[in-house]
PDB file of N, CA and C in Angstrom:
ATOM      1  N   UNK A   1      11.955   7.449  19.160  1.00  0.00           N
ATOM      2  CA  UNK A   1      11.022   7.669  18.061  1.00  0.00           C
ATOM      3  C   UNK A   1       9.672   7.054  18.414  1.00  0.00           C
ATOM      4  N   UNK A   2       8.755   7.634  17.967  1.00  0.00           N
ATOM      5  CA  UNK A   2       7.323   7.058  18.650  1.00  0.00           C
ATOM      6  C   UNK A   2       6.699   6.674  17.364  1.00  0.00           C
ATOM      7  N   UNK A   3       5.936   5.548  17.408  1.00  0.00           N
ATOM      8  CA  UNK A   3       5.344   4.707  16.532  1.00  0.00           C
ATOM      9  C   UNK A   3       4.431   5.698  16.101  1.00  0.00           C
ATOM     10  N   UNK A   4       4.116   6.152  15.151  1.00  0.00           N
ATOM     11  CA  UNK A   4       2.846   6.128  14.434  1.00  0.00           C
ATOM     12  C   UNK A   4       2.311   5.919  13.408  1.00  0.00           C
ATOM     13  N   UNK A   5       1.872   4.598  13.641  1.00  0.00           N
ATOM     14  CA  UNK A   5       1.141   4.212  12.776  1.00  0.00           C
ATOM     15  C   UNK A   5      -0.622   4.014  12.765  1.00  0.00           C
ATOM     16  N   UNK A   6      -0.868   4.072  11.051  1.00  0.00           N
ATOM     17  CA  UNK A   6      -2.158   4.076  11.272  1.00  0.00           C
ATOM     18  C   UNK A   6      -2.994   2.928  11.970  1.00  0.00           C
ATOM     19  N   UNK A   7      -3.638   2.414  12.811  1.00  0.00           N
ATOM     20  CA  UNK A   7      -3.991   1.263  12.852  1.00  0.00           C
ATOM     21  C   UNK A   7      -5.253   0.652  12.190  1.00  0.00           C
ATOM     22  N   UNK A   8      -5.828   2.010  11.660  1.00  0.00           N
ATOM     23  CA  UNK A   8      -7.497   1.795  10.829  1.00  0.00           C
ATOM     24  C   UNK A   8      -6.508   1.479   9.282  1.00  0.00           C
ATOM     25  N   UNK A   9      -5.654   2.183   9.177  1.00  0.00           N
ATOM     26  CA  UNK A   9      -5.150   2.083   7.684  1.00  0.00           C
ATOM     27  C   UNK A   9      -4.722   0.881   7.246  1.00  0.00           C
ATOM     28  N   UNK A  10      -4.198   0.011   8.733  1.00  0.00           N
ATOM     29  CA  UNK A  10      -3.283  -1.052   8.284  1.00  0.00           C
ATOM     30  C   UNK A  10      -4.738  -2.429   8.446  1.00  0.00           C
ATOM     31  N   UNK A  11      -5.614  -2.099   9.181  1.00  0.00           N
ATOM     32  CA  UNK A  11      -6.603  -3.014   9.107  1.00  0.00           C
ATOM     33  C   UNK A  11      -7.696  -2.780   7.687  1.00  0.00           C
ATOM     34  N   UNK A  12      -7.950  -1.885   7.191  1.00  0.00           N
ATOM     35  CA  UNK A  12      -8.839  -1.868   6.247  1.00  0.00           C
ATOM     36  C   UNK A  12      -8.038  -2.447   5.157  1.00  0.00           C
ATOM     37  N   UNK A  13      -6.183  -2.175   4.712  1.00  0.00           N
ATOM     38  CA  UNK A  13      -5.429  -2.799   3.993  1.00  0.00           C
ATOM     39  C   UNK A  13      -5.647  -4.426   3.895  1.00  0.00           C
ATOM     40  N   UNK A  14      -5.203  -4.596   5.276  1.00  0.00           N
ATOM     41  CA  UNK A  14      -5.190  -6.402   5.419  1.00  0.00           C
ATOM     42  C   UNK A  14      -6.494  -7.108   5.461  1.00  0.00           C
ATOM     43  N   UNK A  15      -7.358  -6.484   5.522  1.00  0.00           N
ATOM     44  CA  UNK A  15      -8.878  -6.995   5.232  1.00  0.00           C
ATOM     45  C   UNK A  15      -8.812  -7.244   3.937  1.00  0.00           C
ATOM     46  N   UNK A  16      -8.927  -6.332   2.884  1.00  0.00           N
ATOM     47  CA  UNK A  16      -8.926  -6.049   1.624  1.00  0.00           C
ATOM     48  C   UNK A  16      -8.100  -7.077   1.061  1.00  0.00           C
ATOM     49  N   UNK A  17      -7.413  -6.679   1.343  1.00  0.00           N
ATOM     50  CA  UNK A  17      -6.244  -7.844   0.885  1.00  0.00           C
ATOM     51  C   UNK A  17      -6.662  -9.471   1.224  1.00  0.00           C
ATOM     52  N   UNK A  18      -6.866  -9.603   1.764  1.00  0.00           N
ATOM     53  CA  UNK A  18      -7.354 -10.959   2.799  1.00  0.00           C
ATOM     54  C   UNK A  18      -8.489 -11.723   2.078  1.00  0.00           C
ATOM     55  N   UNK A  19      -9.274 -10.790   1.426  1.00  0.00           N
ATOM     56  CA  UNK A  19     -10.877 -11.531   0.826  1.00  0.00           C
ATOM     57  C   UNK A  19     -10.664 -12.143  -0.085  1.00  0.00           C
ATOM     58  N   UNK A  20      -9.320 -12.623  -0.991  1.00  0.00           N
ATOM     59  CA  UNK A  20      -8.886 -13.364  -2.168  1.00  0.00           C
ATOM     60  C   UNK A  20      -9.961 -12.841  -3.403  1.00  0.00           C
ATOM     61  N   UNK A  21     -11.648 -13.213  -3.120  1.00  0.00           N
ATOM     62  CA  UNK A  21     -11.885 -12.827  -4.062  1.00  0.00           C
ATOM     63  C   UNK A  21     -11.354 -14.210  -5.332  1.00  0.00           C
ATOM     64  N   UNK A  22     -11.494 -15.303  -4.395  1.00  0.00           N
ATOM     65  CA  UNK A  22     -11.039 -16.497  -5.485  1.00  0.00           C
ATOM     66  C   UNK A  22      -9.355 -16.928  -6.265  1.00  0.00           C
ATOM     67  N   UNK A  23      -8.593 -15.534  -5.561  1.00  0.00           N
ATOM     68  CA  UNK A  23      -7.330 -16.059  -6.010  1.00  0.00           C
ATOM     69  C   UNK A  23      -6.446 -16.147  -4.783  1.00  0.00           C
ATOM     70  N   UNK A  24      -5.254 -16.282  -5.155  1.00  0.00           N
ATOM     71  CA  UNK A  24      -4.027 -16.596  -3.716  1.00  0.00           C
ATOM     72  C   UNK A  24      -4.210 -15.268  -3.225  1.00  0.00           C
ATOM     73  N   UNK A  25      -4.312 -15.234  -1.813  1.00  0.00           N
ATOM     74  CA  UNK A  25      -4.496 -13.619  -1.136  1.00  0.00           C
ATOM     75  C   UNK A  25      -3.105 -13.712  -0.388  1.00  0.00           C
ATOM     76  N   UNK A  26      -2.205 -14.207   0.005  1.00  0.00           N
ATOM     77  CA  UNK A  26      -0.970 -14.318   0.851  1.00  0.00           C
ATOM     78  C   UNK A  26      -0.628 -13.172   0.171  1.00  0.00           C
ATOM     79  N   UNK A  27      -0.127 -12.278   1.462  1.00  0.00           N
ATOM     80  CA  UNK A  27       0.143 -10.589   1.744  1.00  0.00           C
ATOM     81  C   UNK A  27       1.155 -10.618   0.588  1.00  0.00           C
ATOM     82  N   UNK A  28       2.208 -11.216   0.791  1.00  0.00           N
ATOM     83  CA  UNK A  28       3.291 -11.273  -0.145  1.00  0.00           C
ATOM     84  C   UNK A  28       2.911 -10.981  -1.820  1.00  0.00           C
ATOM     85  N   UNK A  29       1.783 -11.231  -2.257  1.00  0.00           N
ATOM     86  CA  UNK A  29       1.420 -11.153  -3.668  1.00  0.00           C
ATOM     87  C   UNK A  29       1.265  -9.533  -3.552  1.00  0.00           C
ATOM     88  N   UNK A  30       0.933  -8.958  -2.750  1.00  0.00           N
ATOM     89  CA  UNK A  30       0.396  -7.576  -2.403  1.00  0.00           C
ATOM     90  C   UNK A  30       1.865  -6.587  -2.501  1.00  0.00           C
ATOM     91  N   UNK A  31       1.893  -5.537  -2.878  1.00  0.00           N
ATOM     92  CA  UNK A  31       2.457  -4.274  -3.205  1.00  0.00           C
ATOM     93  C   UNK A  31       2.640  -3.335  -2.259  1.00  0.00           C
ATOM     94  N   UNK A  32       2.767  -2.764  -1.637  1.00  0.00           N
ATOM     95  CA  UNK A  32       2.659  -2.077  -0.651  1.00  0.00           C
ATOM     96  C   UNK A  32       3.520  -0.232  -0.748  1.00  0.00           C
ATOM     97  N   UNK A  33       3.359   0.855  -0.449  1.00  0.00           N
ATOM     98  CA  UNK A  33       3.499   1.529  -0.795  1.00  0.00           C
ATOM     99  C   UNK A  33       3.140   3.458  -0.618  1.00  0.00           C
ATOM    100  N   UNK A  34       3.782   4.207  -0.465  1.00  0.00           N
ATOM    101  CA  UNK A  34       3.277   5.388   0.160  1.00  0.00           C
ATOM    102  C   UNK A  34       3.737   6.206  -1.106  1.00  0.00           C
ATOM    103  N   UNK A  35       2.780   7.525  -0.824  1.00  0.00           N
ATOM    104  CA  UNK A  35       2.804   8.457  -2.238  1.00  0.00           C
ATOM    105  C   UNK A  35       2.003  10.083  -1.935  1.00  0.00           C
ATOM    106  N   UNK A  36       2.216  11.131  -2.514  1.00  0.00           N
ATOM    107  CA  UNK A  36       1.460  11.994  -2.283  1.00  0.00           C
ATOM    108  C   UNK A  36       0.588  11.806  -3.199  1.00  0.00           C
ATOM    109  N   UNK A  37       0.283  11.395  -4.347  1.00  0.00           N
ATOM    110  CA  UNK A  37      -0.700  11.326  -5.634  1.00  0.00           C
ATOM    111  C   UNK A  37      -0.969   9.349  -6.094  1.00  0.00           C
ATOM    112  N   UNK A  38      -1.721   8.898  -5.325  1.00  0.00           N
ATOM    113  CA  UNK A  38      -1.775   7.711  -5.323  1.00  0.00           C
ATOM    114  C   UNK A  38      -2.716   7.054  -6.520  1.00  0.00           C
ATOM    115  N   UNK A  39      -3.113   7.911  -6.811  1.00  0.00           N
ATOM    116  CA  UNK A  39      -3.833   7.277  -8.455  1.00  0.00           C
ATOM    117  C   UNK A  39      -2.821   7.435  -9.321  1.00  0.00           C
ATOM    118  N   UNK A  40      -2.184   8.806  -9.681  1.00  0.00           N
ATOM    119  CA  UNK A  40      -0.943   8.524 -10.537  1.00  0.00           C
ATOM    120  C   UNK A  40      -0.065   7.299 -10.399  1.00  0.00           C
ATOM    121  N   UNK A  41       0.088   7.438  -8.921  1.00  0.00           N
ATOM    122  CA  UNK A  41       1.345   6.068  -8.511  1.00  0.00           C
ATOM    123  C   UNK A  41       0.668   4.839  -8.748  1.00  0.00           C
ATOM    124  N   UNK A  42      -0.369   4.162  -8.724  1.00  0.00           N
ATOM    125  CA  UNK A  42      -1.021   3.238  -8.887  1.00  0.00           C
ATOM    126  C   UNK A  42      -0.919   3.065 -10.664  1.00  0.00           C
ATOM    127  N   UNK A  43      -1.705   3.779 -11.054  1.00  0.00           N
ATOM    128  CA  UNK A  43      -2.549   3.592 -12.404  1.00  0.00           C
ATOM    129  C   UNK A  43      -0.807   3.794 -13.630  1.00  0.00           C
ATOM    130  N   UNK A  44      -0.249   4.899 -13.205  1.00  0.00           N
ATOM    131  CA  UNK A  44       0.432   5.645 -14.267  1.00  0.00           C
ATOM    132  C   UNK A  44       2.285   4.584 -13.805  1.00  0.00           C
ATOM    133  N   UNK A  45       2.166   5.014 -12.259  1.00  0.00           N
ATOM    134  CA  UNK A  45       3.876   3.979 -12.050  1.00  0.00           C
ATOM    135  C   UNK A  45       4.031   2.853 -11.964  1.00  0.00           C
ATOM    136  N   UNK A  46       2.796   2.463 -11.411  1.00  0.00           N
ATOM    137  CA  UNK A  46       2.812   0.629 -11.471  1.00  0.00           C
ATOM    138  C   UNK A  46       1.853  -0.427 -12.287  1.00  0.00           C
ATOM    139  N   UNK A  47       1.496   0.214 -13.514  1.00  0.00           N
ATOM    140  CA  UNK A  47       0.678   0.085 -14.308  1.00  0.00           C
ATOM    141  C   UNK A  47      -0.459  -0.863 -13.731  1.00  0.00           C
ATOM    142  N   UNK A  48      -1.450  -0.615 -12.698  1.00  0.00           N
ATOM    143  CA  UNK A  48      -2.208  -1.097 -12.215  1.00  0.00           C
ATOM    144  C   UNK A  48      -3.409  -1.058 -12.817  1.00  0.00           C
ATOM    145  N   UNK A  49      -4.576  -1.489 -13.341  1.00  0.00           N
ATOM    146  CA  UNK A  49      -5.346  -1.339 -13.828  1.00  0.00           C
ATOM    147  C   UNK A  49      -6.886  -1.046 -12.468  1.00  0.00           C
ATOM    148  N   UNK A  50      -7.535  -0.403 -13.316  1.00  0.00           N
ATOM    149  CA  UNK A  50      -8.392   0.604 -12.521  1.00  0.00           C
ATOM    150  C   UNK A  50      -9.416  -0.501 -12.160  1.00  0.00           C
ATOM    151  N   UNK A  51      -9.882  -1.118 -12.962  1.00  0.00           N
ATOM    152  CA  UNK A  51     -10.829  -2.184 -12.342  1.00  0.00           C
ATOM    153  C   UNK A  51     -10.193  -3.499 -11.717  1.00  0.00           C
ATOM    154  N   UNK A  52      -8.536  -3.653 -11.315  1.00  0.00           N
ATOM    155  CA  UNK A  52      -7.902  -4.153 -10.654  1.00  0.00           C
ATOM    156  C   UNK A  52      -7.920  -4.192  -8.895  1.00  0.00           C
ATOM    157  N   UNK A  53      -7.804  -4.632  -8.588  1.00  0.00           N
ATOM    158  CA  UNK A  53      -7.440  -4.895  -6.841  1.00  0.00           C
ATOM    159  C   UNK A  53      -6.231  -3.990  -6.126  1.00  0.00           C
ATOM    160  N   UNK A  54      -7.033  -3.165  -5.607  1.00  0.00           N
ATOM    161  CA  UNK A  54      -6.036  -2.008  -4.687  1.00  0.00           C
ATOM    162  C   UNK A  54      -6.885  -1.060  -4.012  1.00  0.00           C
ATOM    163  N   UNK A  55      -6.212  -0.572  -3.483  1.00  0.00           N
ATOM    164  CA  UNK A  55      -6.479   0.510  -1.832  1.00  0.00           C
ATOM    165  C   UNK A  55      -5.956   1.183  -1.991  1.00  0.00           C
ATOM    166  N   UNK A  56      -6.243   2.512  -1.239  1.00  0.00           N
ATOM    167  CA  UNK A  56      -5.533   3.478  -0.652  1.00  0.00           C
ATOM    168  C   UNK A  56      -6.390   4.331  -0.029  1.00  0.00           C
ATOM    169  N   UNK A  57      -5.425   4.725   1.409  1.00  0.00           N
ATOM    170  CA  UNK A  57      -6.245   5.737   2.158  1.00  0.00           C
ATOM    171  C   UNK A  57      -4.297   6.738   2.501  1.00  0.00           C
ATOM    172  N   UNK A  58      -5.288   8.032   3.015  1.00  0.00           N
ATOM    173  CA  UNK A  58      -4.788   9.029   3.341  1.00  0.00           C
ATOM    174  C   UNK A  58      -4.441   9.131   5.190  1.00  0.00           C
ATOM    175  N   UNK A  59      -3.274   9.178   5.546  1.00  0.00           N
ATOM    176  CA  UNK A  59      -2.798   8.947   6.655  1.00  0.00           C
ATOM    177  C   UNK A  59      -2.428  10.092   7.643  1.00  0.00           C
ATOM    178  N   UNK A  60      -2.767  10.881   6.355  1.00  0.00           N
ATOM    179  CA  UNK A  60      -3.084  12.507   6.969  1.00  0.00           C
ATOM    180  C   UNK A  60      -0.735  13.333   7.354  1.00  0.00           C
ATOM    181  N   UNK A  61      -0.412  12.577   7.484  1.00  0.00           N
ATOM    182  CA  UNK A  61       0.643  12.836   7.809  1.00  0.00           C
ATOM    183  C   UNK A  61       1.825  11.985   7.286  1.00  0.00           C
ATOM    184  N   UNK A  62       2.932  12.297   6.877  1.00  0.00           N
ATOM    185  CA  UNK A  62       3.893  11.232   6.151  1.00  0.00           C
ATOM    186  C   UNK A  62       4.496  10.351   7.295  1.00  0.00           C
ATOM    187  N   UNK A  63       5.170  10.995   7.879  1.00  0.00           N
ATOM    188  CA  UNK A  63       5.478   9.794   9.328  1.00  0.00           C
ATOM    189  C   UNK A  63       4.587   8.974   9.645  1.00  0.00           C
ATOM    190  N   UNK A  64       2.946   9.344   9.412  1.00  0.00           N
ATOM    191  CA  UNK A  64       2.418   8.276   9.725  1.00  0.00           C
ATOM    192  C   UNK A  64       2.015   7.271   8.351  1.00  0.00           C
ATOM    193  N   UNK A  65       2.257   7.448   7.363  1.00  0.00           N
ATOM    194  CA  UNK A  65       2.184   7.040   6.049  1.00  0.00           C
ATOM    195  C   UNK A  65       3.694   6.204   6.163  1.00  0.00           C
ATOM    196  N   UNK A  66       4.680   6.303   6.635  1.00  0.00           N
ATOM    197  CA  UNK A  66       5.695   5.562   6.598  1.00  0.00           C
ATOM    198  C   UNK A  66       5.857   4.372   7.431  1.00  0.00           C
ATOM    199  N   UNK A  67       5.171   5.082   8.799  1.00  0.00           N
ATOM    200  CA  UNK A  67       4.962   3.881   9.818  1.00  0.00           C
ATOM    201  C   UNK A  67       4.104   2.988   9.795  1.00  0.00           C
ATOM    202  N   UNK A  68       3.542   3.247   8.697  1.00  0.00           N
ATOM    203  CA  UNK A  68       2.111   2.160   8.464  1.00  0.00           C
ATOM    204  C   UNK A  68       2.820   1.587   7.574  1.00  0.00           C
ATOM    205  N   UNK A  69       3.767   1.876   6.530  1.00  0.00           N
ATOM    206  CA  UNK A  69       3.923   1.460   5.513  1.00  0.00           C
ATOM    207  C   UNK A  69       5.282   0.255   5.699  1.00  0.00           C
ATOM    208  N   UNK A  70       5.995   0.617   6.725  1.00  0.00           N
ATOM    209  CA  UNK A  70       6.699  -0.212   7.581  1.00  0.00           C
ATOM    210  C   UNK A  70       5.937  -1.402   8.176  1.00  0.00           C
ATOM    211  N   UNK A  71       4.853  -1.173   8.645  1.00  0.00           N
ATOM    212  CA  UNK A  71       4.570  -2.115   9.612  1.00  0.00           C
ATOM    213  C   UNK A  71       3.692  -3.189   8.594  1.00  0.00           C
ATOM    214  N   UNK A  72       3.188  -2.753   7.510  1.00  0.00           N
ATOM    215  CA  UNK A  72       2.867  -3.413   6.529  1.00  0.00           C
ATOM    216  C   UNK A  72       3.973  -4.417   5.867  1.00  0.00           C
ATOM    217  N   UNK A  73       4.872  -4.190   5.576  1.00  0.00           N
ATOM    218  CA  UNK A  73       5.935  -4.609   5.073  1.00  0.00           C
ATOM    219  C   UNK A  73       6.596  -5.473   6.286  1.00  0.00           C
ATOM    220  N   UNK A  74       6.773  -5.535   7.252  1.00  0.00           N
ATOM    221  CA  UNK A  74       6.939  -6.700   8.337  1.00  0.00           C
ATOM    222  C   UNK A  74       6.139  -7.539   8.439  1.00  0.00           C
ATOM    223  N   UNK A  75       4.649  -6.986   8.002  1.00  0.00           N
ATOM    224  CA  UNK A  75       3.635  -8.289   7.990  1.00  0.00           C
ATOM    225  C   UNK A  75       4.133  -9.264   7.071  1.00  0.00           C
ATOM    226  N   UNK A  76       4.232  -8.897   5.827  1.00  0.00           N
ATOM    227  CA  UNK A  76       4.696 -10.343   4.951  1.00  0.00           C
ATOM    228  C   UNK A  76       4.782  -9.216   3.098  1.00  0.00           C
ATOM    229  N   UNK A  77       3.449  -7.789   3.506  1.00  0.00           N
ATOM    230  CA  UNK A  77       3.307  -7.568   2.000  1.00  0.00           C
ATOM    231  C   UNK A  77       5.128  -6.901   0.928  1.00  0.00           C
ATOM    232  N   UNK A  78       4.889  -6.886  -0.315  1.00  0.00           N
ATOM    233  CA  UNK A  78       6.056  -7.002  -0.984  1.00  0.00           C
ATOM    234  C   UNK A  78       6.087  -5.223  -0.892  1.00  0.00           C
ATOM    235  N   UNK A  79       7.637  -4.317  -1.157  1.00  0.00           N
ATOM    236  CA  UNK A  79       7.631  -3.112  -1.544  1.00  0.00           C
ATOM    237  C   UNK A  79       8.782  -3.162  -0.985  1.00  0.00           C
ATOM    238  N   UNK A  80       8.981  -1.773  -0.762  1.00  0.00           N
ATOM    239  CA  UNK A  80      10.436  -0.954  -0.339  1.00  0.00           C
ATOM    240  C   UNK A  80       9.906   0.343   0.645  1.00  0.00           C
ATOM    241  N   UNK A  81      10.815   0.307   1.582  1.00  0.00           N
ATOM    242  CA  UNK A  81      10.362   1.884   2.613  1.00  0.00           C
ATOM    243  C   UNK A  81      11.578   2.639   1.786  1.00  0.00           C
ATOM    244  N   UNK A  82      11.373   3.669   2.817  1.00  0.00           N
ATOM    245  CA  UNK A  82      12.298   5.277   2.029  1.00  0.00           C
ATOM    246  C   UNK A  82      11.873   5.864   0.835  1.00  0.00           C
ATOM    247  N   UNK A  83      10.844   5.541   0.312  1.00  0.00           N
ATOM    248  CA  UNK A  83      10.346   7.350  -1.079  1.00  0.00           C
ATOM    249  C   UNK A  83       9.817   8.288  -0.210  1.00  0.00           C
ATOM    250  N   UNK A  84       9.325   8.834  -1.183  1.00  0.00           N
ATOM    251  CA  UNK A  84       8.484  10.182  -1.075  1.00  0.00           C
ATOM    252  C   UNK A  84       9.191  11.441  -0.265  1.00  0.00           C
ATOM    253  N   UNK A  85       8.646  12.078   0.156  1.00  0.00           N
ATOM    254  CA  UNK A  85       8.833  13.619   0.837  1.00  0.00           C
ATOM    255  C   UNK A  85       8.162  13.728   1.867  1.00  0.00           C
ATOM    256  N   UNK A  86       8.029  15.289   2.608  1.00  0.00           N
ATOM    257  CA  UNK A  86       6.760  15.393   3.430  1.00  0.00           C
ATOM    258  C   UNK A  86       5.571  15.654   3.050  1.00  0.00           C
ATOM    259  N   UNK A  87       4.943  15.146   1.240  1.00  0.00           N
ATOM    260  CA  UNK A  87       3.601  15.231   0.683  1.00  0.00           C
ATOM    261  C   UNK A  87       3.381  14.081   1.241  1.00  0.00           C
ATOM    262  N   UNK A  88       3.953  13.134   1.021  1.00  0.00           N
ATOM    263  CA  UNK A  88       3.437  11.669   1.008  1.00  0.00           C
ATOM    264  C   UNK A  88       2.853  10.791   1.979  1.00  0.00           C
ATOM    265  N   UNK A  89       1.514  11.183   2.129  1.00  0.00           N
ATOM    266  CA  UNK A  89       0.809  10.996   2.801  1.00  0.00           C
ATOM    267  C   UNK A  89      -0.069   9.823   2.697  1.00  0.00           C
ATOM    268  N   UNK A  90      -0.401   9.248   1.537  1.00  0.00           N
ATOM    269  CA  UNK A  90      -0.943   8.082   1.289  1.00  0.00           C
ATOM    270  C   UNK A  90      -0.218   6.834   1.138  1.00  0.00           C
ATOM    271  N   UNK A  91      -1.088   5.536   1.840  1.00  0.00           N
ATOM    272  CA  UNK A  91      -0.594   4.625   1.854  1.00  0.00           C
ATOM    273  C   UNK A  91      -1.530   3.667   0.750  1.00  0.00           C
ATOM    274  N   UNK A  92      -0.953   2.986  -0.454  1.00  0.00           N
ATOM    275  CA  UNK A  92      -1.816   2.097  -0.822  1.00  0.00           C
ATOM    276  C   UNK A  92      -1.063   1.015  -1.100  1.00  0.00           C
ATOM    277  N   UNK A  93      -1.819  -0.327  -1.702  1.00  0.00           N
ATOM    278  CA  UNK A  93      -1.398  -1.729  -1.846  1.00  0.00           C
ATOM    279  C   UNK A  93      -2.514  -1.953  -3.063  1.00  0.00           C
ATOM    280  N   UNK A  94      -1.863  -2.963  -4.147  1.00  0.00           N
ATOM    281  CA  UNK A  94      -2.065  -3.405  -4.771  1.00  0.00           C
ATOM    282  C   UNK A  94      -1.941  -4.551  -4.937  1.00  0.00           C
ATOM    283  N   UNK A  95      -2.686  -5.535  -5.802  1.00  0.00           N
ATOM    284  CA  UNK A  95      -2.645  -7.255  -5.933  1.00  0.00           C
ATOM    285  C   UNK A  95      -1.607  -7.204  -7.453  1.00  0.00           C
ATOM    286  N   UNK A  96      -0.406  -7.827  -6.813  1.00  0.00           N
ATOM    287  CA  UNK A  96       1.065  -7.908  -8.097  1.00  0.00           C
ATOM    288  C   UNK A  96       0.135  -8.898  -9.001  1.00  0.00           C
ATOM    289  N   UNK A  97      -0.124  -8.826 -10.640  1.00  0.00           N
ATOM    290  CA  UNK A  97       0.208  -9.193 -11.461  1.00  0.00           C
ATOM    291  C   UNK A  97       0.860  -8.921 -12.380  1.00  0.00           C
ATOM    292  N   UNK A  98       0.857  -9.921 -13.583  1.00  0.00           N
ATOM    293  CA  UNK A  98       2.112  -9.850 -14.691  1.00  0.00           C
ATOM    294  C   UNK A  98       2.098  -8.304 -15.383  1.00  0.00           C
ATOM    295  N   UNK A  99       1.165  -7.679 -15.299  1.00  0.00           N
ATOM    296  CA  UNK A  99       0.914  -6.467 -15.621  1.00  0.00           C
ATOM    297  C   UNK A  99       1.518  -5.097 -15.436  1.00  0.00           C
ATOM    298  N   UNK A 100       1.387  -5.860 -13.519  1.00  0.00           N
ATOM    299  CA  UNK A 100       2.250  -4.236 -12.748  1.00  0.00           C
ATOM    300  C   UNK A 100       3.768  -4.469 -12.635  1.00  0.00           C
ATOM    301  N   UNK A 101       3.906  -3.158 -12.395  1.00  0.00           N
ATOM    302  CA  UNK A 101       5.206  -2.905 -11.971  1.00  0.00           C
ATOM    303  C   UNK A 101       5.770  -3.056 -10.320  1.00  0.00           C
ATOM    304  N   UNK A 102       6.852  -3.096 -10.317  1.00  0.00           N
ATOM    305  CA  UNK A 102       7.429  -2.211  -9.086  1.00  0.00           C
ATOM    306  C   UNK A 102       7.787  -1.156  -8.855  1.00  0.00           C
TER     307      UNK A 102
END
């Protein structure tokens, strides 16, 4: 099986993530996550709020939306691999508060 992952996807993530922005930034507080409709999945499944802390980019391909989303998730951030289909092309992360979901 050949790696592909994004490597712009997984650096603009861990940047983002990284700037605290004044609170605990350790990856682990972070969400992590792949989707074909990533504002729904954000805003509507993990009740994230819009002027809240989160990302997402398009990975153009689901294998590579999974392998990023893997390799994210070995770094330290929180989630689960195995959803989606072959839409699911986006990878995003969110900052967990008492708010969101899993």
């Amino acid at each position: 099986m050949t790696d592909m992952t994004d490597w712009k996807i997984v650096e603009a993530i861990k940047q983002y993530a990284t700037r605290c922005d004044g609170v605990d930034c350790e990856l682990g507080n972070w969400y992590v996550g792949i989707a074909a409709n990533p504002r729904k999945r954000l805003f509507e499944d993990h009740g994230v709020a819009e002027n809240g802390a989160w990302i997402f980019n398009d990975a153009g391909h689901d294998q590579h939306a999974r392998d990023t989303e893997t390799y994210l998730l070995d770094q330290g951030f929180d989630g689960g691999s195995g959803g989606g289909d072959g839409t699911t092309t986006y990878v995003y992360a969110f900052r967990k508060t008492s708010s969101t979901k899993r």
